[in-house]
N, C-alpha and C. Protein backbone atom coordinates (compact mmCIF):
# COMPACT_ATOMS: atom_id res chain seq x y z
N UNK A 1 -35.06 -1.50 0.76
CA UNK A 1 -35.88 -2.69 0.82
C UNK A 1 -36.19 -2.96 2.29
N UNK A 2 -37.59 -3.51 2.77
CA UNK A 2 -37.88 -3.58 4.11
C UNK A 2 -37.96 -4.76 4.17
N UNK A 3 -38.31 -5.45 3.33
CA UNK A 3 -38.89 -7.29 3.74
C UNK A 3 -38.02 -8.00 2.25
N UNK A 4 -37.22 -8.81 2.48
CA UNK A 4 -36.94 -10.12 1.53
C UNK A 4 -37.76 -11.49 1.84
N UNK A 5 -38.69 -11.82 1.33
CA UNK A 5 -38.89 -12.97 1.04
C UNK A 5 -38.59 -13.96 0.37
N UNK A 6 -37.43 -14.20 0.66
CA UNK A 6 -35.94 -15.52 -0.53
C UNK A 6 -37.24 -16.62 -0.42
N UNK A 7 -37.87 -16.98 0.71
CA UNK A 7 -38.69 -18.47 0.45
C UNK A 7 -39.71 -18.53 -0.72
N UNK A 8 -40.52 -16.61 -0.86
CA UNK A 8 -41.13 -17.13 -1.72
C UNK A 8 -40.53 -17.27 -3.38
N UNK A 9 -39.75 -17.47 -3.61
CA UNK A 9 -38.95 -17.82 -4.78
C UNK A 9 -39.02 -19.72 -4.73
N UNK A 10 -39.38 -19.72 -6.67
CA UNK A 10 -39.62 -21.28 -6.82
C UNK A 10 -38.18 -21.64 -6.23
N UNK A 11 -38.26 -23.41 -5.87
CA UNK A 11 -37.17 -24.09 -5.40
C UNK A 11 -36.40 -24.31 -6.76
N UNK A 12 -35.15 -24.54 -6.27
CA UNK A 12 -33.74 -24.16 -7.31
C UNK A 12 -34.05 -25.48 -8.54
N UNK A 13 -34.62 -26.50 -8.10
CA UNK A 13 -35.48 -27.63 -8.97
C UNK A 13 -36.43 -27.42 -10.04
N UNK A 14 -37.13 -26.55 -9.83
CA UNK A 14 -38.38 -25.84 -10.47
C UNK A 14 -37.94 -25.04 -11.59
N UNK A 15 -37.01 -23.90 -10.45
CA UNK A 15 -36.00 -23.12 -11.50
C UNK A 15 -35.21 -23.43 -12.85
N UNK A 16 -34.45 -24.96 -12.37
CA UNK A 16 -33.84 -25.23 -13.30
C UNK A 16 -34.88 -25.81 -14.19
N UNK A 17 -35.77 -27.01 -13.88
CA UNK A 17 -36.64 -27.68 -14.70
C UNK A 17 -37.09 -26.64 -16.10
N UNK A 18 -37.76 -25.11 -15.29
CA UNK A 18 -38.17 -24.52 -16.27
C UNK A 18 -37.46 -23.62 -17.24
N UNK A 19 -36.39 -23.43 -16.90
CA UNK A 19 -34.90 -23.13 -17.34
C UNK A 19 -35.46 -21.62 -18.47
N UNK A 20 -36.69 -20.57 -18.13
CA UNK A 20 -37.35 -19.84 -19.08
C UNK A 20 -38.02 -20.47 -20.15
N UNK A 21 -38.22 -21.38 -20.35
CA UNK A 21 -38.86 -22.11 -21.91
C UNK A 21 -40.25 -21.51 -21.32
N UNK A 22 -40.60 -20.70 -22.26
CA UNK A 22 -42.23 -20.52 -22.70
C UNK A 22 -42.76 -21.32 -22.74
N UNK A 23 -42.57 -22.47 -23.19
CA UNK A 23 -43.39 -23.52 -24.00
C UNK A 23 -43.67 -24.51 -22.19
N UNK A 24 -42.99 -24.18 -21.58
CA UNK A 24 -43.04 -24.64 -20.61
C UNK A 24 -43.76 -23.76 -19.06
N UNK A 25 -44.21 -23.28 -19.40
CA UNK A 25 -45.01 -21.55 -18.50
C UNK A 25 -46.29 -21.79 -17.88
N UNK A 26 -46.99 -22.66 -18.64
CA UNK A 26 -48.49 -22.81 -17.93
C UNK A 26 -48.37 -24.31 -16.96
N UNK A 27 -47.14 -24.95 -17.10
CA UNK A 27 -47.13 -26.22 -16.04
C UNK A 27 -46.11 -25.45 -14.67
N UNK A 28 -44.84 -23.88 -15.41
CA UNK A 28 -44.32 -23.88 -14.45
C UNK A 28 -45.27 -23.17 -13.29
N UNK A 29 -46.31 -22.61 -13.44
CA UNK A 29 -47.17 -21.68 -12.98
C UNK A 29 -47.78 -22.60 -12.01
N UNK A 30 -48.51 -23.74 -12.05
CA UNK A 30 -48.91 -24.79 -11.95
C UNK A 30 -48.21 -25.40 -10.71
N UNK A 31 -46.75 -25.91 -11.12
CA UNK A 31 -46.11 -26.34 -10.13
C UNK A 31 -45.40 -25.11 -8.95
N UNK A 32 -45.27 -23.95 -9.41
CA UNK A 32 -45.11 -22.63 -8.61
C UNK A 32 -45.89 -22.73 -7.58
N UNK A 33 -47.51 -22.29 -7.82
CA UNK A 33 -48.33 -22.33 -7.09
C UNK A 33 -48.48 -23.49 -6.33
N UNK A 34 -48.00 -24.88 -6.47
CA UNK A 34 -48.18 -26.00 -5.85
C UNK A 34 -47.02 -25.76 -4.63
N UNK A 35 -46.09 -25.58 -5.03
CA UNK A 35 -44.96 -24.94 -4.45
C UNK A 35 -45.51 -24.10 -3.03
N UNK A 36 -46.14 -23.18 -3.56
CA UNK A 36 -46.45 -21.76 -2.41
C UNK A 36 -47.51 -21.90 -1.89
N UNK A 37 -48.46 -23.02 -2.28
CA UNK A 37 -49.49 -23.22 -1.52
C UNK A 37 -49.00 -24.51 -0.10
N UNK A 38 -47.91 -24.94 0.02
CA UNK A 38 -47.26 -25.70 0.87
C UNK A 38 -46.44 -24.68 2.02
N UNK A 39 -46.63 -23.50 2.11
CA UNK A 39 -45.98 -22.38 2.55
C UNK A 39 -47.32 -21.26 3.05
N UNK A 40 -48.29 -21.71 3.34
CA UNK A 40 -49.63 -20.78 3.98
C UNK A 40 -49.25 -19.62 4.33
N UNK A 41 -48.56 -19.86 5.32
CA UNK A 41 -48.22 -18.29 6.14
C UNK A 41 -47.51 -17.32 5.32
N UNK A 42 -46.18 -18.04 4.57
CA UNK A 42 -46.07 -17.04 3.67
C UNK A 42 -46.61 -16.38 2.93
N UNK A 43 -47.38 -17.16 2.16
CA UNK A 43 -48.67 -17.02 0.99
C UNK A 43 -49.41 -15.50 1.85
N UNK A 44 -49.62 -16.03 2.87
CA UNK A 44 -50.82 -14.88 3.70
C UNK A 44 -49.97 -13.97 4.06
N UNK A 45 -48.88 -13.92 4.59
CA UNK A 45 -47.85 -12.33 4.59
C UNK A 45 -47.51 -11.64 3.21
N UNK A 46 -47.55 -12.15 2.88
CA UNK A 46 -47.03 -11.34 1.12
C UNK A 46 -49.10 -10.70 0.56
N UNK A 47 -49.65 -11.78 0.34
CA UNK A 47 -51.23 -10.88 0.23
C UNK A 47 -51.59 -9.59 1.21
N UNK A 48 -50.86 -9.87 2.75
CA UNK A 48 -51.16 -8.51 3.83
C UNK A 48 -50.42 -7.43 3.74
N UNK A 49 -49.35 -7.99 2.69
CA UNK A 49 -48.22 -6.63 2.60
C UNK A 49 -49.05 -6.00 1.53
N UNK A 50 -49.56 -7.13 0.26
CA UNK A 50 -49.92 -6.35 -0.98
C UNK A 50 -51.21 -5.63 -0.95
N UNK A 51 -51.89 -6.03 0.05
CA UNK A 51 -53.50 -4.88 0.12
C UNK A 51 -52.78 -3.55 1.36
N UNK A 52 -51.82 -3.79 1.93
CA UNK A 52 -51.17 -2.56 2.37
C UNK A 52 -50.84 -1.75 1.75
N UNK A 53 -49.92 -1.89 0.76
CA UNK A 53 -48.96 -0.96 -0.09
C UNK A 53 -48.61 -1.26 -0.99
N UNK A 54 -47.58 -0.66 -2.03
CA UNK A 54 -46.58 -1.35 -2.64
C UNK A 54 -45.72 -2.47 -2.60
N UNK A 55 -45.74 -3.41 -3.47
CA UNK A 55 -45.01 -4.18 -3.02
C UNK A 55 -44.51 -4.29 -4.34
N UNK A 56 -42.83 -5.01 -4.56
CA UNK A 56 -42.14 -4.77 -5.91
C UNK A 56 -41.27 -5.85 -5.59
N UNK A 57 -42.14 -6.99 -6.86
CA UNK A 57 -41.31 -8.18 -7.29
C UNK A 57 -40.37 -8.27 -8.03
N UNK A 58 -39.00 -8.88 -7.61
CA UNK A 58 -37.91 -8.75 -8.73
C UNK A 58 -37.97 -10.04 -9.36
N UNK A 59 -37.17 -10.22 -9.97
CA UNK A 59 -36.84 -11.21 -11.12
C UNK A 59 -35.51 -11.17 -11.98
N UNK A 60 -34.42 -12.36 -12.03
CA UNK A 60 -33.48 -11.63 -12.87
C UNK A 60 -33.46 -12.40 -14.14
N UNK A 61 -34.70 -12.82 -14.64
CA UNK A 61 -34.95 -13.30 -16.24
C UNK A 61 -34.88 -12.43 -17.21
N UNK A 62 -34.66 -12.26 -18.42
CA UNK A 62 -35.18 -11.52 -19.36
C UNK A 62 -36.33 -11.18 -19.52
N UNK A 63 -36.97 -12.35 -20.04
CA UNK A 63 -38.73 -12.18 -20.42
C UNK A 63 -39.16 -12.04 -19.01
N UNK A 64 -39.86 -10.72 -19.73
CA UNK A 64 -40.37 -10.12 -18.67
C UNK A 64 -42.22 -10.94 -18.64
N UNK A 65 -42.42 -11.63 -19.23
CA UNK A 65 -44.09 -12.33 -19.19
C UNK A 65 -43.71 -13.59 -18.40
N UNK A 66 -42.39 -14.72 -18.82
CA UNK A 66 -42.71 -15.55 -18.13
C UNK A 66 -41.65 -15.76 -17.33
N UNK A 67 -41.71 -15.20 -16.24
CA UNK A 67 -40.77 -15.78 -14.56
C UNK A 67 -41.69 -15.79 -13.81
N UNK A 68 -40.73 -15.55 -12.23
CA UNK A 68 -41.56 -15.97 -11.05
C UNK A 68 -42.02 -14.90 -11.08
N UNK A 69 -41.92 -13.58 -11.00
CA UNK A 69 -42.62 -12.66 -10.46
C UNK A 69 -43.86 -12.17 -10.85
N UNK A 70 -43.65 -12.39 -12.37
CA UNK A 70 -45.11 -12.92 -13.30
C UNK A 70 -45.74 -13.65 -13.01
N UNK A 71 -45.47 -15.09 -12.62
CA UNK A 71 -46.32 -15.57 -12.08
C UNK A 71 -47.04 -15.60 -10.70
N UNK A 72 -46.20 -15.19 -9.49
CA UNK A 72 -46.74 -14.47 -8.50
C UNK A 72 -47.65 -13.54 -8.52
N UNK A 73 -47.86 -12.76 -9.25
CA UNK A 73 -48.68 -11.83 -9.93
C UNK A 73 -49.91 -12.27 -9.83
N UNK A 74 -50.28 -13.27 -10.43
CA UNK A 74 -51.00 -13.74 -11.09
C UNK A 74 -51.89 -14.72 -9.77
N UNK A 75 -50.49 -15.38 -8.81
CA UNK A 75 -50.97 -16.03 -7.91
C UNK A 75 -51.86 -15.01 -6.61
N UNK A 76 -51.23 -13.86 -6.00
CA UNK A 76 -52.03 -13.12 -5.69
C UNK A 76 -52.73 -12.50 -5.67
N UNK A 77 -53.32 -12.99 -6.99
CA UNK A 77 -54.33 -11.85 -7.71
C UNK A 77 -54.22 -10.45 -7.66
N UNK A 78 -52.92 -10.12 -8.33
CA UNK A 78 -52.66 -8.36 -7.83
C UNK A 78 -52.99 -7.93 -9.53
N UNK A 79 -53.22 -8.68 -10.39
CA UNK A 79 -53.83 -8.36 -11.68
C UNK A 79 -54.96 -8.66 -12.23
């Protein structure tokens, strides 16, 4: 691994709030992104890594559709 980015991970608040509930996925996405848009520079180092190279989001949820890294996904438009 060359770069950890622990910041861009939702706050431990968020985390718990959404505790995996599906039913709860399109507000956690919502407040995620509200989250990481308060964090610019990060936001813009993680997009300069991802039009560089590979980049490989972990996650230690089950469902693999709704966590953070799914939704990061989604926030950098890498899908």
């Amino acid at each position: 691994m060359d770069l950890w980015m622990k910041d861009a991970a939702p706050s431990n608040k968020l985390r718990k709030w959404f505790d995996h509930d599906p039913a709860k996925w399109v507000e956690f996405q919502k407040r995620y992104r509200a989250e990481l848009a308060k964090q610019k520079e990060l936001l813009a180092e993680l997009k300069r890594e991802a039009r560089a190279g590979t980049v490989t989001l972990v996650y230690g949820a089950h469902d693999e559709e709704h966590n953070n890294a799914a939704a990061l996904v989604k926030i950098l438009n890498l899908k």
